[in-house]
PDB file of N, CA and C in Angstrom:
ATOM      1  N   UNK A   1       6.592 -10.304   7.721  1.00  0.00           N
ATOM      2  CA  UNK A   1       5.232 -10.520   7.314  1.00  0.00           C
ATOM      3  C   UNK A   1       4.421  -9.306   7.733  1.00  0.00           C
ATOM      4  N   UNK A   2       3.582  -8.929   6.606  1.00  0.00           N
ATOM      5  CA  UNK A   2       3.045  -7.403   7.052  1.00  0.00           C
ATOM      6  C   UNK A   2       1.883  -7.956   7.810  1.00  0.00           C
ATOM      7  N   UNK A   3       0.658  -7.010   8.764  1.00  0.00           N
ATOM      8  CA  UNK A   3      -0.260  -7.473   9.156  1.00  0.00           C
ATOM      9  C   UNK A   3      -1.438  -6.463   9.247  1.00  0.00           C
ATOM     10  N   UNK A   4      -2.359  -6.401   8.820  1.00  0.00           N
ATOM     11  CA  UNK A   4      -3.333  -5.698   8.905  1.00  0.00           C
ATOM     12  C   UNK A   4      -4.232  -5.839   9.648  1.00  0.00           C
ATOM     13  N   UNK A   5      -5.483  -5.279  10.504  1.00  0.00           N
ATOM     14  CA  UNK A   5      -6.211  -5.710  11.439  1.00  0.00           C
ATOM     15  C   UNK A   5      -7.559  -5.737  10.946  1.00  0.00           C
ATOM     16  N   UNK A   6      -8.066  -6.757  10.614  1.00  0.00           N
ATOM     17  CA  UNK A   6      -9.760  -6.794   9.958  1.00  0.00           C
ATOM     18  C   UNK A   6     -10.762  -7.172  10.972  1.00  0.00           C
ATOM     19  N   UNK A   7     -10.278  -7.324  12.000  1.00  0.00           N
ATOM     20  CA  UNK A   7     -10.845  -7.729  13.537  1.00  0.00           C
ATOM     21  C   UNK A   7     -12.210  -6.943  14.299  1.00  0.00           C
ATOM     22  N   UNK A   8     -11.680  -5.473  13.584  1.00  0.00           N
ATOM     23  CA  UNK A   8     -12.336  -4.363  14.440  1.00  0.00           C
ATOM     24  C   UNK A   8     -13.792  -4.406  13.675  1.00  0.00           C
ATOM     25  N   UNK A   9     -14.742  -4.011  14.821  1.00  0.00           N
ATOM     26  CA  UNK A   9     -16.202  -4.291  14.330  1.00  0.00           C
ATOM     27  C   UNK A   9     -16.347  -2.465  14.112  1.00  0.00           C
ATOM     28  N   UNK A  10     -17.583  -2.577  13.473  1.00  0.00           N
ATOM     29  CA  UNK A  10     -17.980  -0.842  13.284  1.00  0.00           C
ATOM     30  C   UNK A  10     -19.354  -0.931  13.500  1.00  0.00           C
ATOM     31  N   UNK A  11     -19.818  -0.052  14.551  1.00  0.00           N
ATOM     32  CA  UNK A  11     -20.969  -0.501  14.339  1.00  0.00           C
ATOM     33  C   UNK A  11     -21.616   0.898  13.803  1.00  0.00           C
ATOM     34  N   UNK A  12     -23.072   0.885  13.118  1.00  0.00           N
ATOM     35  CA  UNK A  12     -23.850   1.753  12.573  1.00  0.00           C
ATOM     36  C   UNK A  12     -23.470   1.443  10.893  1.00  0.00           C
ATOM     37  N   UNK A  13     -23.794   2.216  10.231  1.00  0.00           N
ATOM     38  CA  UNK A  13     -23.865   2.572   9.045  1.00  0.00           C
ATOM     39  C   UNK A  13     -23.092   3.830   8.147  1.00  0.00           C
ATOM     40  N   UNK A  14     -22.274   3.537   7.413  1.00  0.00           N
ATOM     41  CA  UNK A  14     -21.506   4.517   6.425  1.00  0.00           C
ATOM     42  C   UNK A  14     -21.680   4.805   5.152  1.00  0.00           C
ATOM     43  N   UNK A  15     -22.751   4.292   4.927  1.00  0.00           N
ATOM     44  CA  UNK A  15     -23.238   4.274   3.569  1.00  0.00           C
ATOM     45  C   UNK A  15     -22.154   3.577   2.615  1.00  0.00           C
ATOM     46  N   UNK A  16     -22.080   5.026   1.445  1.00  0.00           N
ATOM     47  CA  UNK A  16     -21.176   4.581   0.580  1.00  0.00           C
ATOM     48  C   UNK A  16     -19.688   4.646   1.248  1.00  0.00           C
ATOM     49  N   UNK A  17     -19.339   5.803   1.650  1.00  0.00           N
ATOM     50  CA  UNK A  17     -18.506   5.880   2.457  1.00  0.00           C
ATOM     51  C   UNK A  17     -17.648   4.635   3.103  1.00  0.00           C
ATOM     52  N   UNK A  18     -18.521   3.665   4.133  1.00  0.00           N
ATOM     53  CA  UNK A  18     -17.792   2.788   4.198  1.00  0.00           C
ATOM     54  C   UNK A  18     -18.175   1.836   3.238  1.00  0.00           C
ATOM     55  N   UNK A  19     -18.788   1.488   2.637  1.00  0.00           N
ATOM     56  CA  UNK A  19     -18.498   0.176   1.425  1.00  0.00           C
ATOM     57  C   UNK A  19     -17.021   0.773   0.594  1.00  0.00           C
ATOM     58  N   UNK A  20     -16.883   2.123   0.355  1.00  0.00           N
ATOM     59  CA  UNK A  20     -15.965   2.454  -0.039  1.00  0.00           C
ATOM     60  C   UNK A  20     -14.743   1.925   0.553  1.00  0.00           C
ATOM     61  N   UNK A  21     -14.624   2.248   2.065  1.00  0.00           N
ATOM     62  CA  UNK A  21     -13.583   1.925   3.107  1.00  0.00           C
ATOM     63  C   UNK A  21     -13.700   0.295   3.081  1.00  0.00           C
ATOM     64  N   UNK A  22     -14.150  -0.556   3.154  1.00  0.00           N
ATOM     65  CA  UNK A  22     -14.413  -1.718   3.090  1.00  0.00           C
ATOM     66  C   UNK A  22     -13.761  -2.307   1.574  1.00  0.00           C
ATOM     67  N   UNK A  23     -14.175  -1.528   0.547  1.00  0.00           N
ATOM     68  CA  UNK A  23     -13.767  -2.493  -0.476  1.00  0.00           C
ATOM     69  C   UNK A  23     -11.799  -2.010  -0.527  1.00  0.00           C
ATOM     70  N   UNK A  24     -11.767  -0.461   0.222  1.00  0.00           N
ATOM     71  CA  UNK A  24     -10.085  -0.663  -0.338  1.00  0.00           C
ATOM     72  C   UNK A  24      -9.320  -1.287   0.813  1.00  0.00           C
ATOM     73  N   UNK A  25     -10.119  -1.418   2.054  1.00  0.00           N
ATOM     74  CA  UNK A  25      -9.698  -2.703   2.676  1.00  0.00           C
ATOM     75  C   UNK A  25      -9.364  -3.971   2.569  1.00  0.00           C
ATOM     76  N   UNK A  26     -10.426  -4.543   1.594  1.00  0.00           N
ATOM     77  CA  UNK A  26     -10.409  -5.366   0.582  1.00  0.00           C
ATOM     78  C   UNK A  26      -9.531  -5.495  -0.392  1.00  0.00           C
ATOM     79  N   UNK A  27      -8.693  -4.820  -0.926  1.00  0.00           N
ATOM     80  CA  UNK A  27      -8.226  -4.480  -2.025  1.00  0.00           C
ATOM     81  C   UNK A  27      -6.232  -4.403  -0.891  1.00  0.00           C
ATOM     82  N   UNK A  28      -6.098  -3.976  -0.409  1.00  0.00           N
ATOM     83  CA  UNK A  28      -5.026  -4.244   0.682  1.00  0.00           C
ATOM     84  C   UNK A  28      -4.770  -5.589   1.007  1.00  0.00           C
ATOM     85  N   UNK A  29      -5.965  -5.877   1.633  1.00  0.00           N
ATOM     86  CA  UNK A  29      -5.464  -7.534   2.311  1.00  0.00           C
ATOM     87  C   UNK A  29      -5.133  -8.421   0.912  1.00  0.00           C
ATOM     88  N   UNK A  30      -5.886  -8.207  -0.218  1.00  0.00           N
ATOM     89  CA  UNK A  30      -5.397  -8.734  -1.318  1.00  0.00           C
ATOM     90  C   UNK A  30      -4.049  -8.720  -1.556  1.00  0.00           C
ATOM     91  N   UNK A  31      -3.455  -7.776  -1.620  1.00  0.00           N
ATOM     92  CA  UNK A  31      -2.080  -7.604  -1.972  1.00  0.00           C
ATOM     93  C   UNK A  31      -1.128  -7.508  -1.181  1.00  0.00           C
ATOM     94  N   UNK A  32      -1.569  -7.332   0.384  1.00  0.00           N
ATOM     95  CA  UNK A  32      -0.825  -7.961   1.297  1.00  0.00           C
ATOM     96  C   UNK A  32      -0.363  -9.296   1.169  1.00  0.00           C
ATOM     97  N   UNK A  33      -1.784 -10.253   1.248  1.00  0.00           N
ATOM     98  CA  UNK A  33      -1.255 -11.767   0.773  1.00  0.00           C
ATOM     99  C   UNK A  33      -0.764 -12.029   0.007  1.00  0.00           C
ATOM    100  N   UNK A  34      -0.968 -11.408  -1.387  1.00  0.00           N
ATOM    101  CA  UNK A  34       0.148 -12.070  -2.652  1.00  0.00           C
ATOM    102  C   UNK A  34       1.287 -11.661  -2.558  1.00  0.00           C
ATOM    103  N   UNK A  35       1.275 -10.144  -1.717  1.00  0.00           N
ATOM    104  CA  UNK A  35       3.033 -10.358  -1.488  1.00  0.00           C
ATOM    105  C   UNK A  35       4.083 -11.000  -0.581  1.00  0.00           C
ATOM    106  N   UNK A  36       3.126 -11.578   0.554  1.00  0.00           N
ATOM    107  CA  UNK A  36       3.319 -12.800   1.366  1.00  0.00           C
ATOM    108  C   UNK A  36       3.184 -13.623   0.720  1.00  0.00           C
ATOM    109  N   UNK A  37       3.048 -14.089  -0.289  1.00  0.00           N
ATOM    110  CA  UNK A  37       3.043 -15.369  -1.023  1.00  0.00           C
ATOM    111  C   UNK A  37       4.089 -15.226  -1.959  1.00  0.00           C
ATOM    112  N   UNK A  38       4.396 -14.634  -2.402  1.00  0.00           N
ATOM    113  CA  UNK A  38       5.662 -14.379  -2.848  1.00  0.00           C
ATOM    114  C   UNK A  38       6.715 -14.522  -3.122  1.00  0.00           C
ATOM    115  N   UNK A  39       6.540 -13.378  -1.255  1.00  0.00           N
ATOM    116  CA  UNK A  39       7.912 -13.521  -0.715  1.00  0.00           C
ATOM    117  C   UNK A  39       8.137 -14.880  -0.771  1.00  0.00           C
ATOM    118  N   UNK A  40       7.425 -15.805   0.781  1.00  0.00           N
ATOM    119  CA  UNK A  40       7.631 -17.411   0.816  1.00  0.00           C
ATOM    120  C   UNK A  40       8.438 -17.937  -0.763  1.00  0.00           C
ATOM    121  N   UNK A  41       7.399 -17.979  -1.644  1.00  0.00           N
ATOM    122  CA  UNK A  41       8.269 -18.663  -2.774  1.00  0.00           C
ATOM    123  C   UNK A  41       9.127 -18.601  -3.437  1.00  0.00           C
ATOM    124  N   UNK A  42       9.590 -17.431  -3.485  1.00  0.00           N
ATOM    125  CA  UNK A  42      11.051 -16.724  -3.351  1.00  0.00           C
ATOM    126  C   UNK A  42      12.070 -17.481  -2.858  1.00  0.00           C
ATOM    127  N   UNK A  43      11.480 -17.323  -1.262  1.00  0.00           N
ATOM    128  CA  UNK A  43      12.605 -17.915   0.045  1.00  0.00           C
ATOM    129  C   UNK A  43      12.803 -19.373  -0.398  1.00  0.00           C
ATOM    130  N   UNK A  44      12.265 -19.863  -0.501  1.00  0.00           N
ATOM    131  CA  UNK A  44      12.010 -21.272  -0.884  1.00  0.00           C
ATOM    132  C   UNK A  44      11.892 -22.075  -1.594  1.00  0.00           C
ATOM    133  N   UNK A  45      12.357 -21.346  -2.883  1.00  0.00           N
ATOM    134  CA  UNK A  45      13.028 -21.032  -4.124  1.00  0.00           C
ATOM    135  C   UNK A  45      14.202 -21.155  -4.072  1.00  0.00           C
ATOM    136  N   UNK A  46      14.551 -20.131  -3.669  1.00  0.00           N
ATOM    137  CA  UNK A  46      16.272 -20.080  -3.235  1.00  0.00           C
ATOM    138  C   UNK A  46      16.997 -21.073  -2.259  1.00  0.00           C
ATOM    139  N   UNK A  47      16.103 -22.102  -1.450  1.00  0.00           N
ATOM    140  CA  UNK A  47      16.797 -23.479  -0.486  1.00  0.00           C
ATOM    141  C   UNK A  47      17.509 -24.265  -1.697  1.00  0.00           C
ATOM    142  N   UNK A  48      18.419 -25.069  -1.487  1.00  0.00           N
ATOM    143  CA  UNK A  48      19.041 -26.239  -2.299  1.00  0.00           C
ATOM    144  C   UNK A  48      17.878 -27.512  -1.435  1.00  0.00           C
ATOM    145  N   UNK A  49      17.924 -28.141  -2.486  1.00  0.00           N
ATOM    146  CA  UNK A  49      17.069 -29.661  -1.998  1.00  0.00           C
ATOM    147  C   UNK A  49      17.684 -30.107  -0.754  1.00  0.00           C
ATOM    148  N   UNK A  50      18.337 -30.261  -0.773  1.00  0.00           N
ATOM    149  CA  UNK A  50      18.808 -30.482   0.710  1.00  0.00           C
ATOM    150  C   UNK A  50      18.471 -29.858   2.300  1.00  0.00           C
ATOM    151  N   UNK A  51      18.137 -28.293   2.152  1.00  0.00           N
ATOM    152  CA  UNK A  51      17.683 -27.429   2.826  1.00  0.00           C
ATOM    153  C   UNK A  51      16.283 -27.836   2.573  1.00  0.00           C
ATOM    154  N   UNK A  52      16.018 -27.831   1.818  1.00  0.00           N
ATOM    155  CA  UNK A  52      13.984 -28.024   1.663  1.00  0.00           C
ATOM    156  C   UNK A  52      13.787 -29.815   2.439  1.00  0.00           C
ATOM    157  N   UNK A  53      15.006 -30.749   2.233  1.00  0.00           N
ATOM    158  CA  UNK A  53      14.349 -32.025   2.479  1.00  0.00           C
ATOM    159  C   UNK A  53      14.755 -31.872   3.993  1.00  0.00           C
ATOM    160  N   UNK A  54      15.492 -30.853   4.411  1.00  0.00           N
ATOM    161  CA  UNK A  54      15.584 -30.671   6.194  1.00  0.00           C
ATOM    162  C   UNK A  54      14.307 -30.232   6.483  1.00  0.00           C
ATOM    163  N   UNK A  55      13.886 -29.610   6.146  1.00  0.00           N
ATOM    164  CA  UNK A  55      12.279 -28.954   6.904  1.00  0.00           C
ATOM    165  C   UNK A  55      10.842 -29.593   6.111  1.00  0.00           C
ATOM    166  N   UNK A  56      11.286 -31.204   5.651  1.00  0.00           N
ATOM    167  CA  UNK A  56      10.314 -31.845   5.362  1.00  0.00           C
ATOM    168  C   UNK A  56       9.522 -31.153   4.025  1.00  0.00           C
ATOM    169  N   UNK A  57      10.075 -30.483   2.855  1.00  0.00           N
ATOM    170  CA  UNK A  57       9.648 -30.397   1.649  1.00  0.00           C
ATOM    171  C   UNK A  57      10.032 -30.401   0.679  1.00  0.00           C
ATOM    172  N   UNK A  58       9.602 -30.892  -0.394  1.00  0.00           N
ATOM    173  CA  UNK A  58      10.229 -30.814  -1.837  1.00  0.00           C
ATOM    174  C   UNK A  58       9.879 -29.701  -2.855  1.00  0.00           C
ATOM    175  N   UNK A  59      10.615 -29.867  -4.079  1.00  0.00           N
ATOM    176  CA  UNK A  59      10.341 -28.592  -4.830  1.00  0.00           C
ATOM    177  C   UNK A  59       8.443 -28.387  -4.788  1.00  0.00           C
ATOM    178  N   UNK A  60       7.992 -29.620  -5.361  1.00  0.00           N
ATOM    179  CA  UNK A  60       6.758 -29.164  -5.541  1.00  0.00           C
ATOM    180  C   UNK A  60       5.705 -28.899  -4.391  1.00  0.00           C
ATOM    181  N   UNK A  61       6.268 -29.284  -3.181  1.00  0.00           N
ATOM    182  CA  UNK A  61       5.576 -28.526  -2.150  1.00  0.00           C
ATOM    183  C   UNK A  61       5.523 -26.408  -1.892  1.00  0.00           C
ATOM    184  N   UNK A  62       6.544 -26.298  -2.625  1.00  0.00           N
ATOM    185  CA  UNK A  62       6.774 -24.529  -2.850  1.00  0.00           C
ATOM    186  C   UNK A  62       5.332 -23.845  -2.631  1.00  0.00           C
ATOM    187  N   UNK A  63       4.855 -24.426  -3.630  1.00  0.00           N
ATOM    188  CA  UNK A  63       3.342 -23.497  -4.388  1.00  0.00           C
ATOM    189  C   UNK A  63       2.506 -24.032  -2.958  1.00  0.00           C
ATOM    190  N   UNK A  64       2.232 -24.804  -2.764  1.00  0.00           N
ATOM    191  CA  UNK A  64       0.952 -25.333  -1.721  1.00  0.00           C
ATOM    192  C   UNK A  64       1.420 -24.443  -0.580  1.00  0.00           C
ATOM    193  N   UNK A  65       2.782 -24.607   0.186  1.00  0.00           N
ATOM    194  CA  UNK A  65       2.762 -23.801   1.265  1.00  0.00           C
ATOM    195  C   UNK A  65       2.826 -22.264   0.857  1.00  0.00           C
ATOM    196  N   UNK A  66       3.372 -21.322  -0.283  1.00  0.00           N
ATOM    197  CA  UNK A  66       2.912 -20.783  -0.566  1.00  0.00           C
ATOM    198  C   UNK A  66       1.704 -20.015  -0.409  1.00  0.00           C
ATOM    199  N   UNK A  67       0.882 -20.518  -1.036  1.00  0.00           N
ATOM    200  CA  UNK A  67      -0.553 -20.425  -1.361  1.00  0.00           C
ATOM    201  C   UNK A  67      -1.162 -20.675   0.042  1.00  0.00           C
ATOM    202  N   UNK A  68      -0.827 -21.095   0.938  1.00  0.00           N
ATOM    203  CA  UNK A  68      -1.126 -21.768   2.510  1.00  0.00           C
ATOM    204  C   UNK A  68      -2.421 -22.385   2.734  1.00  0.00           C
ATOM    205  N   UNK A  69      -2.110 -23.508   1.374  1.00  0.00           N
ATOM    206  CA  UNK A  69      -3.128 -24.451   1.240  1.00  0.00           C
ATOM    207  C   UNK A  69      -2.537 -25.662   1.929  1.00  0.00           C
ATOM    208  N   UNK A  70      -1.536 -25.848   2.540  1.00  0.00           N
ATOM    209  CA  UNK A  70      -1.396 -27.099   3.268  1.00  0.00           C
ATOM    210  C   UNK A  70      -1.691 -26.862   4.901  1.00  0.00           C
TER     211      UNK A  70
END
């Protein structure tokens, strides 16, 4: 799982500069997550029902944990 750090504060002003830095920050964590989302459905994709009903899920649970709406 990749991880990026959005934690760090800045303080003052960068104008465009940082809205610039900010939006391709923005634009990273985006595609960080969808490729963490992905991956998961991939992985979990590839379980036989049997493997998915050991760790308490079924096919159509995929997408929700996925998406890491559960």
């Amino acid at each position: 799982m990749a991880a990026l750090d959005t934690t760090r504060t800045i303080t003052g002003s960068f104008g465009l500069v940082g809205r610039i830095g900010a939006y391709f920050a923005s634009v990273v964590n985006a595609v960080v997550e969808w490729n963490d989302a992905r991956v998961t459905r991939n992985t979990l994709s590839g379980l036989t029902d049997r493997e998915l009903e050991d760790i308490g899920l079924c096919r159509g649970d995929i997408d929700v944990v996925a998406d890491g709406r559960s």
